[in-house]
N, C-alpha and C. Protein backbone atom coordinates (compact mmCIF):
# COMPACT_ATOMS: atom_id res chain seq x y z
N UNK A 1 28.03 42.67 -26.20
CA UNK A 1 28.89 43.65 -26.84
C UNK A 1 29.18 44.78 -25.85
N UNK A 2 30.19 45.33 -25.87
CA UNK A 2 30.63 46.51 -25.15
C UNK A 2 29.97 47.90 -25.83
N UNK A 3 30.46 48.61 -24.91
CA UNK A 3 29.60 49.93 -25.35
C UNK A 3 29.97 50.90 -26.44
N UNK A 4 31.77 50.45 -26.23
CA UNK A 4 32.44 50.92 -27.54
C UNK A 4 31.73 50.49 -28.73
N UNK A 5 32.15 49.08 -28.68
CA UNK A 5 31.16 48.60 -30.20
C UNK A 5 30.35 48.54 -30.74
N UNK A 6 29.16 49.16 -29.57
CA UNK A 6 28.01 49.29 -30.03
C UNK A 6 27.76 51.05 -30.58
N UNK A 7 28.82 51.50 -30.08
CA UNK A 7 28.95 52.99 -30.58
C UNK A 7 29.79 53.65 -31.96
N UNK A 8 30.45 52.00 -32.16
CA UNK A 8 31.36 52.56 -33.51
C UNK A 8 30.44 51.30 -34.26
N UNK A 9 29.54 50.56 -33.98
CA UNK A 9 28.19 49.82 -34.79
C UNK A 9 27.44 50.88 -35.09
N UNK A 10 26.88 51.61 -34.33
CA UNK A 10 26.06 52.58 -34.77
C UNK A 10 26.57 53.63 -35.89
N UNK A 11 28.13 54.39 -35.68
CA UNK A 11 28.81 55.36 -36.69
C UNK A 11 28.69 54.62 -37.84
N UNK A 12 28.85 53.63 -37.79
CA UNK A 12 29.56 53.00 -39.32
C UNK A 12 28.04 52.85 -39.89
N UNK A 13 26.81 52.40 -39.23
CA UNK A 13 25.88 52.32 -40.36
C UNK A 13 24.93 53.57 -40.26
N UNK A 14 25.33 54.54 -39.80
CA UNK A 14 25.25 56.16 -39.86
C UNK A 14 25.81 56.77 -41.25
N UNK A 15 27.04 56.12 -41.00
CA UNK A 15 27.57 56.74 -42.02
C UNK A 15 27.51 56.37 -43.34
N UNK A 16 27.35 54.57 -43.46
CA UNK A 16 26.74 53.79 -44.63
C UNK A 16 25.42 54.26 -44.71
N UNK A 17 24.44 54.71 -43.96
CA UNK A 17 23.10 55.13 -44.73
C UNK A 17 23.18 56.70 -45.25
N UNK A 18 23.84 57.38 -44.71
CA UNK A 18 24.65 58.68 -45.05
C UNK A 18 25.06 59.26 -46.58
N UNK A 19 25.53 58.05 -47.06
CA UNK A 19 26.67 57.82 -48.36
C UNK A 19 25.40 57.46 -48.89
N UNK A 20 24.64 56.22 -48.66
CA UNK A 20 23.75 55.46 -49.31
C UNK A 20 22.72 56.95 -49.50
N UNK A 21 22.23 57.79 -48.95
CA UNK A 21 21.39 58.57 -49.26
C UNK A 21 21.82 59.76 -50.22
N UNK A 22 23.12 59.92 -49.73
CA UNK A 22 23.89 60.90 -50.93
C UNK A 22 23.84 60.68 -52.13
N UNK A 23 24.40 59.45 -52.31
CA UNK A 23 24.99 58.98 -53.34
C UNK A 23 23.99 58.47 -54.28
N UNK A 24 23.28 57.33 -53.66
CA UNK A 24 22.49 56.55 -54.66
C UNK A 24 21.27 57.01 -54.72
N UNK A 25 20.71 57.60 -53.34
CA UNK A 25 19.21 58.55 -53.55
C UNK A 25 19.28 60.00 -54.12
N UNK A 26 20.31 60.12 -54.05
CA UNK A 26 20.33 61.71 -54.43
C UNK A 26 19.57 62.78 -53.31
N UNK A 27 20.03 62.35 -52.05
CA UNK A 27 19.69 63.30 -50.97
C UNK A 27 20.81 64.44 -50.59
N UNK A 28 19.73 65.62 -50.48
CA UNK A 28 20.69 66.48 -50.12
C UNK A 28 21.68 66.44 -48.84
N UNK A 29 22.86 66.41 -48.53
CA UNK A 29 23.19 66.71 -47.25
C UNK A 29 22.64 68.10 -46.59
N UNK A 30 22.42 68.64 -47.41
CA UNK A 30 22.23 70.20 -46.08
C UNK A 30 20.66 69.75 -45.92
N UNK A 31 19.71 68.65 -45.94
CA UNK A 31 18.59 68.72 -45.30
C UNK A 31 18.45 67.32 -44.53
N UNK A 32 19.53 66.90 -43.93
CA UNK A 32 20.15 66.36 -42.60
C UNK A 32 19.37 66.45 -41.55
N UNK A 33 19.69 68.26 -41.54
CA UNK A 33 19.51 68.92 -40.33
C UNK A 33 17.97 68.92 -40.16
N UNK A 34 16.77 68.74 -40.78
CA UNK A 34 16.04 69.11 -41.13
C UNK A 34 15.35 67.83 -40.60
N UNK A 35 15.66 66.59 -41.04
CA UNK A 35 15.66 65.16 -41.07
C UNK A 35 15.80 65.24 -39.43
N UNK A 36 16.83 65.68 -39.23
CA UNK A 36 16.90 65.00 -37.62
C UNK A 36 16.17 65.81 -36.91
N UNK A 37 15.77 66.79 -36.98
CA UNK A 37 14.97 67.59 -36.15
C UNK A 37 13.63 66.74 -36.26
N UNK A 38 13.33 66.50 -37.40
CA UNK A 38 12.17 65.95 -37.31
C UNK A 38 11.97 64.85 -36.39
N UNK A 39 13.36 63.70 -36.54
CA UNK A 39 13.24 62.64 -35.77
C UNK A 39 13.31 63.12 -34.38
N UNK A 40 13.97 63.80 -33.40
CA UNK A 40 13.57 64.45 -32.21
C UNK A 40 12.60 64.63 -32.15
N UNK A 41 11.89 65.52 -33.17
CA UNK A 41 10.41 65.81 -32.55
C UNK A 41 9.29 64.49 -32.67
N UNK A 42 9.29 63.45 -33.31
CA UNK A 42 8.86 62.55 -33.44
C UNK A 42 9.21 61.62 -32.04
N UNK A 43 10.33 61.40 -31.65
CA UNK A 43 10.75 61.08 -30.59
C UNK A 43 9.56 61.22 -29.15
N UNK A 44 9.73 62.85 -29.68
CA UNK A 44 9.22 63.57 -28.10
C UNK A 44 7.43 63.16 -28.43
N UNK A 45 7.05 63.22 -29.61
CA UNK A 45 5.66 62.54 -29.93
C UNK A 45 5.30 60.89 -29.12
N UNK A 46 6.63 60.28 -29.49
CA UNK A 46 6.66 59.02 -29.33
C UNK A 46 6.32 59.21 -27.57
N UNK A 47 7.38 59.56 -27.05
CA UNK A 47 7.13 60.04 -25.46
C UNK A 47 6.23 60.10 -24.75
N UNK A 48 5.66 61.17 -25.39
CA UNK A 48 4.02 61.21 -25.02
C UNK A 48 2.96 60.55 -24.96
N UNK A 49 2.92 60.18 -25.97
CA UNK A 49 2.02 58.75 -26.33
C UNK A 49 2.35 57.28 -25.41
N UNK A 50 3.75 57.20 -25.25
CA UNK A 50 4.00 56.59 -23.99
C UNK A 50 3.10 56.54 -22.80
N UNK A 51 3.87 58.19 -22.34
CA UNK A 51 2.70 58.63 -20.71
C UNK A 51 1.56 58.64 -21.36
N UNK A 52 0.57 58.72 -22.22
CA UNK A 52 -1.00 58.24 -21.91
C UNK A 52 -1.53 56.91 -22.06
N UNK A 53 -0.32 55.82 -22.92
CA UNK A 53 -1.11 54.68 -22.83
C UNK A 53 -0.70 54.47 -21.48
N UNK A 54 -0.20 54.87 -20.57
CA UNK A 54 0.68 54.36 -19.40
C UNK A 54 -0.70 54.69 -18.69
N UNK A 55 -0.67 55.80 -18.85
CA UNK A 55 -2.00 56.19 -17.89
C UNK A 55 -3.53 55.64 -18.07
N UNK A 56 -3.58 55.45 -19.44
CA UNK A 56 -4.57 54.68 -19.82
C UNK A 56 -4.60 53.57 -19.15
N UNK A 57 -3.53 52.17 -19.09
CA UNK A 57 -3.65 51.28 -18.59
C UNK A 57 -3.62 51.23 -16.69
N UNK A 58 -2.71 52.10 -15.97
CA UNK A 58 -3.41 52.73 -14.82
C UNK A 58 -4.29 52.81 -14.52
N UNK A 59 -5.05 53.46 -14.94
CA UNK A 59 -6.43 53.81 -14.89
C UNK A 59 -7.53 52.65 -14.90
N UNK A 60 -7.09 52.26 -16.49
CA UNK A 60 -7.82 51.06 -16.32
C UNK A 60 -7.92 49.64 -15.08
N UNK A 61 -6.87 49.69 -14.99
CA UNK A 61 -6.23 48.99 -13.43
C UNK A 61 -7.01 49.46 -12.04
N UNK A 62 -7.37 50.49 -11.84
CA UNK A 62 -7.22 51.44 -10.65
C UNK A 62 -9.18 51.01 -11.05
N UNK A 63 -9.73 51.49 -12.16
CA UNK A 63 -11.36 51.59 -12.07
C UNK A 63 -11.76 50.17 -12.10
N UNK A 64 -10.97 49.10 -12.72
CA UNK A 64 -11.62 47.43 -12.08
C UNK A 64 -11.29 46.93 -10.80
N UNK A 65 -10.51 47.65 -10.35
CA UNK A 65 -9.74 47.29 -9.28
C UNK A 65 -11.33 47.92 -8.22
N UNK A 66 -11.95 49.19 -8.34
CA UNK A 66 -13.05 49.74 -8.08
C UNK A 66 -14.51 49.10 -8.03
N UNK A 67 -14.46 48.55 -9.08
CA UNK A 67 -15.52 47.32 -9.38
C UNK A 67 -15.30 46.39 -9.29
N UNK A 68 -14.34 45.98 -8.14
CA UNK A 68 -14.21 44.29 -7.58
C UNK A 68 -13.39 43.33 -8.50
N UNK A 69 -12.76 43.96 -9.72
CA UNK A 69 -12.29 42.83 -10.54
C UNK A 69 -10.57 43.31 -10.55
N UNK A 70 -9.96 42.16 -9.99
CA UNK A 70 -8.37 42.42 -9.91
C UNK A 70 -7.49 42.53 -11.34
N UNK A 71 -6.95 43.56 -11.36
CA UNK A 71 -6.04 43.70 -12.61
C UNK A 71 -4.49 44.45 -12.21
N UNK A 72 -4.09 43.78 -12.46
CA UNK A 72 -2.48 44.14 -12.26
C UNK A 72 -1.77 44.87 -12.92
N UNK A 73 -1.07 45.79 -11.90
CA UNK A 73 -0.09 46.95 -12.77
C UNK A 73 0.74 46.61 -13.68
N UNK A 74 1.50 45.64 -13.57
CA UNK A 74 2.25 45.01 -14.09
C UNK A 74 2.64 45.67 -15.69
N UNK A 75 0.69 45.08 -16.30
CA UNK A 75 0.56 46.16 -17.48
C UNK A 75 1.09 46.60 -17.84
N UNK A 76 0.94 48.07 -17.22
CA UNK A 76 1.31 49.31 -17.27
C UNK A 76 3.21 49.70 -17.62
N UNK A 77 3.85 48.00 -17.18
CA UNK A 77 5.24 48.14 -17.38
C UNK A 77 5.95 46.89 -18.71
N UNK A 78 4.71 46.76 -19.11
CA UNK A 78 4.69 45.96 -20.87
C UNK A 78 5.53 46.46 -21.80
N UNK A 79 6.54 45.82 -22.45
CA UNK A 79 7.14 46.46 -23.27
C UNK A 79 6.63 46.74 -24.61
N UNK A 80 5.71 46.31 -24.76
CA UNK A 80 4.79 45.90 -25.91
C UNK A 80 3.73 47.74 -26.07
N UNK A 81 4.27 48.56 -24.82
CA UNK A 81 3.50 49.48 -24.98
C UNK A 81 5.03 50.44 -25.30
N UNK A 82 6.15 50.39 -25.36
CA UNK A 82 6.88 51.03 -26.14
C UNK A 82 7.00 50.99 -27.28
N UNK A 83 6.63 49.71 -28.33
CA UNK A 83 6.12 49.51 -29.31
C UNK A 83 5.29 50.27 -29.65
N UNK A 84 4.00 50.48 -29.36
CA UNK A 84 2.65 50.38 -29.48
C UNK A 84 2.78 52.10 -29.36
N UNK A 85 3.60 52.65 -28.44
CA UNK A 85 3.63 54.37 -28.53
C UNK A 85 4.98 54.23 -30.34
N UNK A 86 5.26 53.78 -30.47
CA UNK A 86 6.58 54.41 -31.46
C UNK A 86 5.34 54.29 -32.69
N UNK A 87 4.67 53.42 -32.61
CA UNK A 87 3.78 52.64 -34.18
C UNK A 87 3.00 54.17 -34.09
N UNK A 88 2.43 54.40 -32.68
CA UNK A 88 1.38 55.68 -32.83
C UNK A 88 1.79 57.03 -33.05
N UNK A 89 2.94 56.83 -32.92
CA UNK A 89 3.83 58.46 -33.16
C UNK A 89 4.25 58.03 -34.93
N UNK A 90 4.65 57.00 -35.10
CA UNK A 90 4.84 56.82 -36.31
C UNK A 90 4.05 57.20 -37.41
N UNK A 91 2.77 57.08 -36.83
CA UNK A 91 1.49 56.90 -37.95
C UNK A 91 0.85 58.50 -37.74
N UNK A 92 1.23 59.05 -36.61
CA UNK A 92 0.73 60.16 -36.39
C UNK A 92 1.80 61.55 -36.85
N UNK A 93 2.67 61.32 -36.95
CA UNK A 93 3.64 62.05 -37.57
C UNK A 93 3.80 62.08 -39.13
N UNK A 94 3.06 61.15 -39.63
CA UNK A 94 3.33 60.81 -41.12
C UNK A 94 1.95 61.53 -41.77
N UNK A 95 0.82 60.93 -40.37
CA UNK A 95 -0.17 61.43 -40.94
C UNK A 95 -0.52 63.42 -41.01
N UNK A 96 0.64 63.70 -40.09
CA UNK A 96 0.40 65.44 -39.57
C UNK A 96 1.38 65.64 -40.91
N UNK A 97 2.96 65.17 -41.40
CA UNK A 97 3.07 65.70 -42.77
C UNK A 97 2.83 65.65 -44.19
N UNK A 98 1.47 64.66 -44.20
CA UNK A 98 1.18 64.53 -45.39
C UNK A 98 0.31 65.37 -45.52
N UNK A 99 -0.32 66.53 -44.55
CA UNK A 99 -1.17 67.42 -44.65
C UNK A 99 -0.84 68.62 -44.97
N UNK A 100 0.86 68.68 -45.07
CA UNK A 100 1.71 69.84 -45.22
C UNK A 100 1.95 69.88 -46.63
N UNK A 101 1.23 71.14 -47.60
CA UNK A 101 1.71 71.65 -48.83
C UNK A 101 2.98 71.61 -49.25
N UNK A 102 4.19 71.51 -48.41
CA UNK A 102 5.27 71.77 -48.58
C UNK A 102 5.97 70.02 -49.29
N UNK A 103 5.31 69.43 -48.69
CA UNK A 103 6.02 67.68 -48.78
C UNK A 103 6.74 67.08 -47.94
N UNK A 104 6.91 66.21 -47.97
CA UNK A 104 7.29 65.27 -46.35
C UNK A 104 9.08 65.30 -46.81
């Protein structure tokens, strides 16, 4: 797919979950803004958690590599650990606003 289409793919089910939240959930639009901030900051959670399993597995690499046993960086470039940071920001973001009086 081109980049166009993948950019007017994305508007259209933006805008179908948009309607779908208005309409049939009864979500406010003016807490949008509120919504997406969150997802940025969840993002930048996600990020992070990135660079330490990154470093984690580094590390781990670098100290067997120390004790005679070969382990490859390779690891460290797993896609399975972009996963593995989104699940931990996921679970860690849900778990930091369910602690909030206010409600998620």
């Amino acid at each position: 797919m081109t980049v166009l289409a993948l950019l007017i793919l994305g508007f259209g089910t933006s805008l179908g979950i948009y309607l779908f939240g208005t309409r049939w959930l009864g979500l406010a639009p003016a807490t949008l803004r509120e919504g997406l901030g969150r997802l940025a900051e969840s993002i930048g959670v996600a990020v992070v958690f990135y660079a330490v399993n990154v470093t984690a597995v580094v590390f781990f690499a670098l100290v067997s590599r120390a004790v005679g046993r070969f382990v490859s960086l390779y690891a460290a470039t797993d896609e399975i650990l972009i996963v593995l940071s989104l699940l931990q920001a996921g679970a860690f973001q849900f778990w930091r606003y369910s602690n909030r009086t206010e409600g998620f």
